[in-house]
PDB file of N, CA and C in Angstrom:
ATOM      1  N   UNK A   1      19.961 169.266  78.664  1.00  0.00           N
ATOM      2  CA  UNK A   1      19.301 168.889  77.430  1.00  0.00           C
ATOM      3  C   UNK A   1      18.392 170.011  76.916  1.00  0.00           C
ATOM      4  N   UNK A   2      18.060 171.195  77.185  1.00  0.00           N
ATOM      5  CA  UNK A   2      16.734 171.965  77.322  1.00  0.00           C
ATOM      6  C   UNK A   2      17.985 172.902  76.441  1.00  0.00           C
ATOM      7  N   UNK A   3      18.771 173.191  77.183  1.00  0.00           N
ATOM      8  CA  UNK A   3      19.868 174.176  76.862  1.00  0.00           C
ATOM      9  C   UNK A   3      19.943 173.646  75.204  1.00  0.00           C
ATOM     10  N   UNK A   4      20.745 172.549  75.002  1.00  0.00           N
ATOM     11  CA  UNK A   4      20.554 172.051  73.631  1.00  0.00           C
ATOM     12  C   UNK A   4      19.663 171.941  72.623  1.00  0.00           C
ATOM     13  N   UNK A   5      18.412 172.130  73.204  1.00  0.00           N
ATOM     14  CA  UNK A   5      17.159 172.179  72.183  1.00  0.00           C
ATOM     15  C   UNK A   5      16.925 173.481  71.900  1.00  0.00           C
ATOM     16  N   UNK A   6      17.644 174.359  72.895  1.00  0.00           N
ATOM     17  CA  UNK A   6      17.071 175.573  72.840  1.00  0.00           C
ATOM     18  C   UNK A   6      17.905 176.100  71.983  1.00  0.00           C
ATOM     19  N   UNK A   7      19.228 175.903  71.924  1.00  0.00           N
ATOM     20  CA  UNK A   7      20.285 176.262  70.671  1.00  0.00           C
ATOM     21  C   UNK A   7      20.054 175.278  69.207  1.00  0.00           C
ATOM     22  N   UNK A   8      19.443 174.026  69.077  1.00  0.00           N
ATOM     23  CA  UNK A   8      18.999 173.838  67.997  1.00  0.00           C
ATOM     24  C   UNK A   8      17.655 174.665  67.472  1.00  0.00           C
ATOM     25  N   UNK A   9      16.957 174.983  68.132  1.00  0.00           N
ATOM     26  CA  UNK A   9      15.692 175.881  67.727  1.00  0.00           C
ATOM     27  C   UNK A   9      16.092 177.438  67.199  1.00  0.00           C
ATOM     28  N   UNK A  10      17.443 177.776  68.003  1.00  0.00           N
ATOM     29  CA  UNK A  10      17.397 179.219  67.634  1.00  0.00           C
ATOM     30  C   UNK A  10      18.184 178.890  65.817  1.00  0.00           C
ATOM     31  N   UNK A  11      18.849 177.884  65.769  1.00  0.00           N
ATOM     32  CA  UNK A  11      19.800 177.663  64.691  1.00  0.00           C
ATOM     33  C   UNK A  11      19.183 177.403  63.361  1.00  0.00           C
ATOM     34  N   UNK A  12      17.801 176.704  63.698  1.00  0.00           N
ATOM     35  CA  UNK A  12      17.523 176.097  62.646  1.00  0.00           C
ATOM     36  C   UNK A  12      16.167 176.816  62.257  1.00  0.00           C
ATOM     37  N   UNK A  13      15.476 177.445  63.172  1.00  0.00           N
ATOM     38  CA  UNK A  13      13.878 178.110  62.945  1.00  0.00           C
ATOM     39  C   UNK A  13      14.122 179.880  62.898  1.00  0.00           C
ATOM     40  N   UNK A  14      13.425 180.046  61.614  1.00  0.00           N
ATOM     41  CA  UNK A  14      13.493 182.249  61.740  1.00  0.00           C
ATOM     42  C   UNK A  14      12.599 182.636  62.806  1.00  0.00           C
ATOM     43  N   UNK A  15      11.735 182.061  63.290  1.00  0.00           N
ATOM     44  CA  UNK A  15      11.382 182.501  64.723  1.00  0.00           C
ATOM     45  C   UNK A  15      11.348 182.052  66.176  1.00  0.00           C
ATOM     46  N   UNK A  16      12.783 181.651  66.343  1.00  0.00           N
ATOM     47  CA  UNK A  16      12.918 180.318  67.696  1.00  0.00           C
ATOM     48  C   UNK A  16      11.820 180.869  68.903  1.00  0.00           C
ATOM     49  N   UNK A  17      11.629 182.318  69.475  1.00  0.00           N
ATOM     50  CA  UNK A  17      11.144 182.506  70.320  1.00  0.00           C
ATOM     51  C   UNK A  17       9.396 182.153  70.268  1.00  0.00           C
ATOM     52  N   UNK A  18       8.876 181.248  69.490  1.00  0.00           N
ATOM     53  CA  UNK A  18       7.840 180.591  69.429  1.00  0.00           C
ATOM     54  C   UNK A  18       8.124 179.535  70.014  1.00  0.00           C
ATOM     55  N   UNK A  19       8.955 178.977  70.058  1.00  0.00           N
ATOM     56  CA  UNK A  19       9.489 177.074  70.615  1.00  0.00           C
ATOM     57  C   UNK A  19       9.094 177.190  72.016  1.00  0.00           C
ATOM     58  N   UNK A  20       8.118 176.360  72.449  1.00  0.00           N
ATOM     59  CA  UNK A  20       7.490 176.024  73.504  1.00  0.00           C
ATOM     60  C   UNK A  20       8.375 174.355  74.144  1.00  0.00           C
ATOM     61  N   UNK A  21       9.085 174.392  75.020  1.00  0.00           N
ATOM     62  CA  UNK A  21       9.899 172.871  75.147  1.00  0.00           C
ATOM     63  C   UNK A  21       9.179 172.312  77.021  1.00  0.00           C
ATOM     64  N   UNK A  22       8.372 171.374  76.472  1.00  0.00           N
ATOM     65  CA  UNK A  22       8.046 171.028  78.531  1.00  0.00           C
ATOM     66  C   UNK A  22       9.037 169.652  78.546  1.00  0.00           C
ATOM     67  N   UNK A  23       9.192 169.229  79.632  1.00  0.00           N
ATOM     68  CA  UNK A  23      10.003 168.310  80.240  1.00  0.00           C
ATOM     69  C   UNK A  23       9.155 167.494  81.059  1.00  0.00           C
ATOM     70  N   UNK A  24       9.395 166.269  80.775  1.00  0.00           N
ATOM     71  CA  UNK A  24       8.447 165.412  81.781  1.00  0.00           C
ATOM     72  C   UNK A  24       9.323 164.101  81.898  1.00  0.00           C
ATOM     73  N   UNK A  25       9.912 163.971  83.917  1.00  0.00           N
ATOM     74  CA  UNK A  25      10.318 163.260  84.245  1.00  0.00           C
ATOM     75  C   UNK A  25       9.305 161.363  84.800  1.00  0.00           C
ATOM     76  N   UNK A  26       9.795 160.276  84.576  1.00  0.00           N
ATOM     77  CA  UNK A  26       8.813 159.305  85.172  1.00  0.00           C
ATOM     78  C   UNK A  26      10.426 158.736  85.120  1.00  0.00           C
ATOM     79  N   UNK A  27      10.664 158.422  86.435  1.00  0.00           N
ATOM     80  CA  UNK A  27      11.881 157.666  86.648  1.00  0.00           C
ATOM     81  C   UNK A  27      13.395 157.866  85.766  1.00  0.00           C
ATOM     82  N   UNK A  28      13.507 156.422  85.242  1.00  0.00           N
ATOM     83  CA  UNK A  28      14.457 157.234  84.379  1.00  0.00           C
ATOM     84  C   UNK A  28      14.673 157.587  82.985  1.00  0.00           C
ATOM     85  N   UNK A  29      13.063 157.483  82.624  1.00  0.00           N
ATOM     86  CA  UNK A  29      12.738 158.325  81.309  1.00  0.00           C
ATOM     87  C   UNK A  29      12.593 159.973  81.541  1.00  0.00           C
ATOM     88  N   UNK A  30      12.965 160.358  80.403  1.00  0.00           N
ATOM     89  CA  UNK A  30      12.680 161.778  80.360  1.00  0.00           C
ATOM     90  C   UNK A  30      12.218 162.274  79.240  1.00  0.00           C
ATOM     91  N   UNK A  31      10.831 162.470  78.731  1.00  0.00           N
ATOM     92  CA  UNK A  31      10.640 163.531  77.686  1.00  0.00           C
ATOM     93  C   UNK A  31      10.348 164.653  77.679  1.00  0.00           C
ATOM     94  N   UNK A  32      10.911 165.004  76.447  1.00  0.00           N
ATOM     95  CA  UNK A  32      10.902 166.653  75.554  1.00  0.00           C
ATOM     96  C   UNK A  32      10.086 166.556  75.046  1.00  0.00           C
ATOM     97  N   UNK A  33       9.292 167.469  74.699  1.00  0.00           N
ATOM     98  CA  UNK A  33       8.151 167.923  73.990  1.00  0.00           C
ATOM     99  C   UNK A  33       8.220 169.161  73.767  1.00  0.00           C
ATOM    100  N   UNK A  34       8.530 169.145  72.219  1.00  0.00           N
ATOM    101  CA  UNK A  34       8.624 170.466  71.248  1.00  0.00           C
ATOM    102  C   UNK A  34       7.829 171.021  70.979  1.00  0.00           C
ATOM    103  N   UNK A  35       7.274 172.335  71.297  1.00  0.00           N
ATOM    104  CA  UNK A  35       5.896 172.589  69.942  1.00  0.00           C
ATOM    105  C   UNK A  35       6.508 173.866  69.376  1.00  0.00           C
ATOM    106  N   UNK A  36       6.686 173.264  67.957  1.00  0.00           N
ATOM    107  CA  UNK A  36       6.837 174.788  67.226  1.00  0.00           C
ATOM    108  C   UNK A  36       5.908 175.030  66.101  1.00  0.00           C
ATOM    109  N   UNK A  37       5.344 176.179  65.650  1.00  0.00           N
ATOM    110  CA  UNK A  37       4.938 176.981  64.845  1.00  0.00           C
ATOM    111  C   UNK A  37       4.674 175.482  63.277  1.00  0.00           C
ATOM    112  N   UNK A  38       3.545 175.562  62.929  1.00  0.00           N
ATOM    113  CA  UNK A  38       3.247 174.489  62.058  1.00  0.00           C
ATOM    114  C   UNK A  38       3.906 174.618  60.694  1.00  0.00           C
ATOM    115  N   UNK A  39       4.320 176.122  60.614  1.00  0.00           N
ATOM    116  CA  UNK A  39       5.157 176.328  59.082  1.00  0.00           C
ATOM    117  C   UNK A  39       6.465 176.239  59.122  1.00  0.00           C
ATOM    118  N   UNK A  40       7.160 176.314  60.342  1.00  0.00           N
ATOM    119  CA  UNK A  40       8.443 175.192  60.765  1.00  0.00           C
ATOM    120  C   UNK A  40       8.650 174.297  61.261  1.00  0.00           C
ATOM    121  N   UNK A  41       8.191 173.531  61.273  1.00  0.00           N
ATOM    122  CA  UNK A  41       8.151 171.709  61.507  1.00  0.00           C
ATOM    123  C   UNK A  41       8.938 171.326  60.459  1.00  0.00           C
ATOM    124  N   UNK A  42       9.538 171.227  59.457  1.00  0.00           N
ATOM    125  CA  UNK A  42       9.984 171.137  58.010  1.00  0.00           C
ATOM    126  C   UNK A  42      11.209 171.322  58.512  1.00  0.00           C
ATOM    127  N   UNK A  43      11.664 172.130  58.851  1.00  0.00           N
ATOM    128  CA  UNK A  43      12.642 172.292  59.328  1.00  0.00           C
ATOM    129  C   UNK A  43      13.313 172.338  60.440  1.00  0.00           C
ATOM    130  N   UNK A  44      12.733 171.922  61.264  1.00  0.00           N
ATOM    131  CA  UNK A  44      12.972 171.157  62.291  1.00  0.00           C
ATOM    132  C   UNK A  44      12.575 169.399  62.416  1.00  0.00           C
ATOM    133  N   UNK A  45      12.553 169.346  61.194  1.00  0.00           N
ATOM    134  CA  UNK A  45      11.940 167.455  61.410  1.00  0.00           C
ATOM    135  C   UNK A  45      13.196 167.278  60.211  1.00  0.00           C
ATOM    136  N   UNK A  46      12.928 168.093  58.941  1.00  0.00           N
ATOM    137  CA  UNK A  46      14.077 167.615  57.794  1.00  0.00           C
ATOM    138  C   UNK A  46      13.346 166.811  57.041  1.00  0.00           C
ATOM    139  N   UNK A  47      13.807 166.698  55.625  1.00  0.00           N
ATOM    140  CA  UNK A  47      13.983 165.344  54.777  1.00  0.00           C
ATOM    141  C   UNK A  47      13.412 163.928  55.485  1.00  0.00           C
ATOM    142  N   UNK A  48      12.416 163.544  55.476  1.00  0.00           N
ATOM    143  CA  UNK A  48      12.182 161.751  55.806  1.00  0.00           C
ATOM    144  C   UNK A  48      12.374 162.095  57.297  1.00  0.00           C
ATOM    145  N   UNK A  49      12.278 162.721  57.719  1.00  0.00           N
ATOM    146  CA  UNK A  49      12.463 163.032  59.881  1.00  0.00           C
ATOM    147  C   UNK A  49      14.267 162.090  59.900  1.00  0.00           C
ATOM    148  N   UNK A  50      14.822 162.980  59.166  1.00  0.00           N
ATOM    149  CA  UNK A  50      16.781 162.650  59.647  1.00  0.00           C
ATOM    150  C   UNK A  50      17.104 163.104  60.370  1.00  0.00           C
ATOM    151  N   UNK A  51      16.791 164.935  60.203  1.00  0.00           N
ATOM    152  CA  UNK A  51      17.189 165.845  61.298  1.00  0.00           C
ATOM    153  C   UNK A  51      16.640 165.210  62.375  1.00  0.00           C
ATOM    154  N   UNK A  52      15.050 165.432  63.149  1.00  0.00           N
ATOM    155  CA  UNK A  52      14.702 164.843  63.955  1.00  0.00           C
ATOM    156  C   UNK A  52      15.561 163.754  64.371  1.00  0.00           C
ATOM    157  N   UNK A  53      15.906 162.951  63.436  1.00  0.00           N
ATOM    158  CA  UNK A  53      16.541 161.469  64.284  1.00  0.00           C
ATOM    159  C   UNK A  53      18.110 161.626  64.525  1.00  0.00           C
ATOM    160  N   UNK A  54      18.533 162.433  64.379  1.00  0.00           N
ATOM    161  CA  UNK A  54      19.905 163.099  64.019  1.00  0.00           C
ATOM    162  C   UNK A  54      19.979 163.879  65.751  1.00  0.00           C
ATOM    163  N   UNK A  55      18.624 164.685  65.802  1.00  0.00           N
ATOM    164  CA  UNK A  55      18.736 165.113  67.229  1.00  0.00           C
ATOM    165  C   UNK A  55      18.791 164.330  68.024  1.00  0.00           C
ATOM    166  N   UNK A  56      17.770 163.504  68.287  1.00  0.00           N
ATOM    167  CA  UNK A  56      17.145 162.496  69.197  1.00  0.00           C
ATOM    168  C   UNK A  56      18.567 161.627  69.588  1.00  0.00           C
ATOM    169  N   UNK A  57      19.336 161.497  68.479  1.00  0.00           N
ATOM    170  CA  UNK A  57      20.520 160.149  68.469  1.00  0.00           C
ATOM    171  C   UNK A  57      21.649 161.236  69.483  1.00  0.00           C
ATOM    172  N   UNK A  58      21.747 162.761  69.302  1.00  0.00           N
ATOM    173  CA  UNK A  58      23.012 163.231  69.946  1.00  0.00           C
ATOM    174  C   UNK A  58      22.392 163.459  71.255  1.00  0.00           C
ATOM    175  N   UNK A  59      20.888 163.485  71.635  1.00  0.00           N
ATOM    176  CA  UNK A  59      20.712 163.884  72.951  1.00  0.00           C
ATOM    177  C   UNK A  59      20.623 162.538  73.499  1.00  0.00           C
ATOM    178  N   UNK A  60      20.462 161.111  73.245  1.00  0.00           N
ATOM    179  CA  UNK A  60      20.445 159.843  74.057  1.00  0.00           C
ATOM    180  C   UNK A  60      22.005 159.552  73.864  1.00  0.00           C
ATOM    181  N   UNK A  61      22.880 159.983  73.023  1.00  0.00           N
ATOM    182  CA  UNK A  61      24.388 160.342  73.811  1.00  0.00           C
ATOM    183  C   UNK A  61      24.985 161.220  74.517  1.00  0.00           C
ATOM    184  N   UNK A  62      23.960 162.511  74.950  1.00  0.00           N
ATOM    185  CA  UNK A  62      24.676 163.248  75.706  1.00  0.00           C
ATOM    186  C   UNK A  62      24.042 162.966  77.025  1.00  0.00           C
ATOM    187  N   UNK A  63      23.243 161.924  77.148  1.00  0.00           N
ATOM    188  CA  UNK A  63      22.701 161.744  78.238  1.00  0.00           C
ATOM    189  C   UNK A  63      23.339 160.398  79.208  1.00  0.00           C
ATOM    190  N   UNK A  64      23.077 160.186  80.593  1.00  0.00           N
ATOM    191  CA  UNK A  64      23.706 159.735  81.550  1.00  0.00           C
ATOM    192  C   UNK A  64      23.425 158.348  81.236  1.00  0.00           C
ATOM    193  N   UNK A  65      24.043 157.620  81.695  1.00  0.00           N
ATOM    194  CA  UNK A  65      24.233 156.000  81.280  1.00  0.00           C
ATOM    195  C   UNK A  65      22.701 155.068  81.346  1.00  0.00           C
ATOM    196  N   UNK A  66      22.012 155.613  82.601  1.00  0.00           N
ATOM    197  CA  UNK A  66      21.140 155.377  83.723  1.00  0.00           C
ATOM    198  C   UNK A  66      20.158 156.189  83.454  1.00  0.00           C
ATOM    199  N   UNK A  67      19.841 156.995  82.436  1.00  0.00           N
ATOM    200  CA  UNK A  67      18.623 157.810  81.813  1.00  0.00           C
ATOM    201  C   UNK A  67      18.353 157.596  80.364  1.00  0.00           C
ATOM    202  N   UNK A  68      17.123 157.346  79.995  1.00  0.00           N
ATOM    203  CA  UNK A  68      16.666 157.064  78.779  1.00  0.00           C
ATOM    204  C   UNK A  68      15.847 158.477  78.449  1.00  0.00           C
ATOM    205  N   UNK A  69      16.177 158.954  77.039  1.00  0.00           N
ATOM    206  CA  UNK A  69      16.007 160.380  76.543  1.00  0.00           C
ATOM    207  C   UNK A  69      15.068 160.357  75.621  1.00  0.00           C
ATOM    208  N   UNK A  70      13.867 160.964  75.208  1.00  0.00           N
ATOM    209  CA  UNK A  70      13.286 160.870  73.946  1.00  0.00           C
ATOM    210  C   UNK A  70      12.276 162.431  73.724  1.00  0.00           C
ATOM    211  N   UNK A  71      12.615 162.468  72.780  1.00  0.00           N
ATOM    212  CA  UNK A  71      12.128 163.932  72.108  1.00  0.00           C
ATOM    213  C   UNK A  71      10.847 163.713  71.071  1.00  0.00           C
ATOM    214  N   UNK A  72       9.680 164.567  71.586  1.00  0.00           N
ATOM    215  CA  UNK A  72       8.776 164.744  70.328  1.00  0.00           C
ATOM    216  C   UNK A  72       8.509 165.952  69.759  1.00  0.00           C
ATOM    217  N   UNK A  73       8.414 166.051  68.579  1.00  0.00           N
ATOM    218  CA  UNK A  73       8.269 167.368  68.042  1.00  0.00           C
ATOM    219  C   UNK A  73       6.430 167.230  67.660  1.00  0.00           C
ATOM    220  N   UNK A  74       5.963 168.542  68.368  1.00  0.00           N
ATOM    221  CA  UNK A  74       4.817 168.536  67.791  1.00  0.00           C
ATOM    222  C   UNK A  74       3.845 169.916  67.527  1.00  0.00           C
ATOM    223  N   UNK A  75       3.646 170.469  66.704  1.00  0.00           N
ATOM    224  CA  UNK A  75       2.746 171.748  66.273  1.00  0.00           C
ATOM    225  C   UNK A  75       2.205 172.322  66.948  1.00  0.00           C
ATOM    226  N   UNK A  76       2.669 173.654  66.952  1.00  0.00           N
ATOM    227  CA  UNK A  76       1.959 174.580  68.285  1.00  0.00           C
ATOM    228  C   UNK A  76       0.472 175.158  67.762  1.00  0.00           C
ATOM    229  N   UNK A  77      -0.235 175.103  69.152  1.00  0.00           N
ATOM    230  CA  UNK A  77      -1.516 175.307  68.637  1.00  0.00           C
ATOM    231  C   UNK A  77      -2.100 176.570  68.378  1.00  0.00           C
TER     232      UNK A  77
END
């Protein structure tokens, strides 16, 4: 999943190597936590947060039956 965020960040942001991504396991949740650069959030969230929900929807299908996935995007400080 890290791999995948990390190829949506380079795709969609002019400076991916700002994207900060931590991972935090508690059973069989797992969150992502994005922080990118506050003048690309826009484009990485999209229109009404679609993109955002557009991600979120292909990574809780690329994920295992028995793991629950959830992604936050939030402004690097």
């Amino acid at each position: 999943m890290r791999a995948f965020l990390e190829f949506i960040a380079h795709a969609l942001l002019d400076d991916p190597s700002l994207v900060q991504i931590k991972e935090v396991r508690r059973g069989p949740v797992v969150k992502y936590f994005m922080k990118v650069p506050q003048a690309e959030m826009g484009r990485l969230i999209g229109r009404d947060g679609h993109l955002a929900e557009a991600i979120r929807r292909v990574m809780r299908a690329a994920a295992p039956p028995h793991r629950k996935v959830d992604l936050r995007i939030e402004p690097l400080d």
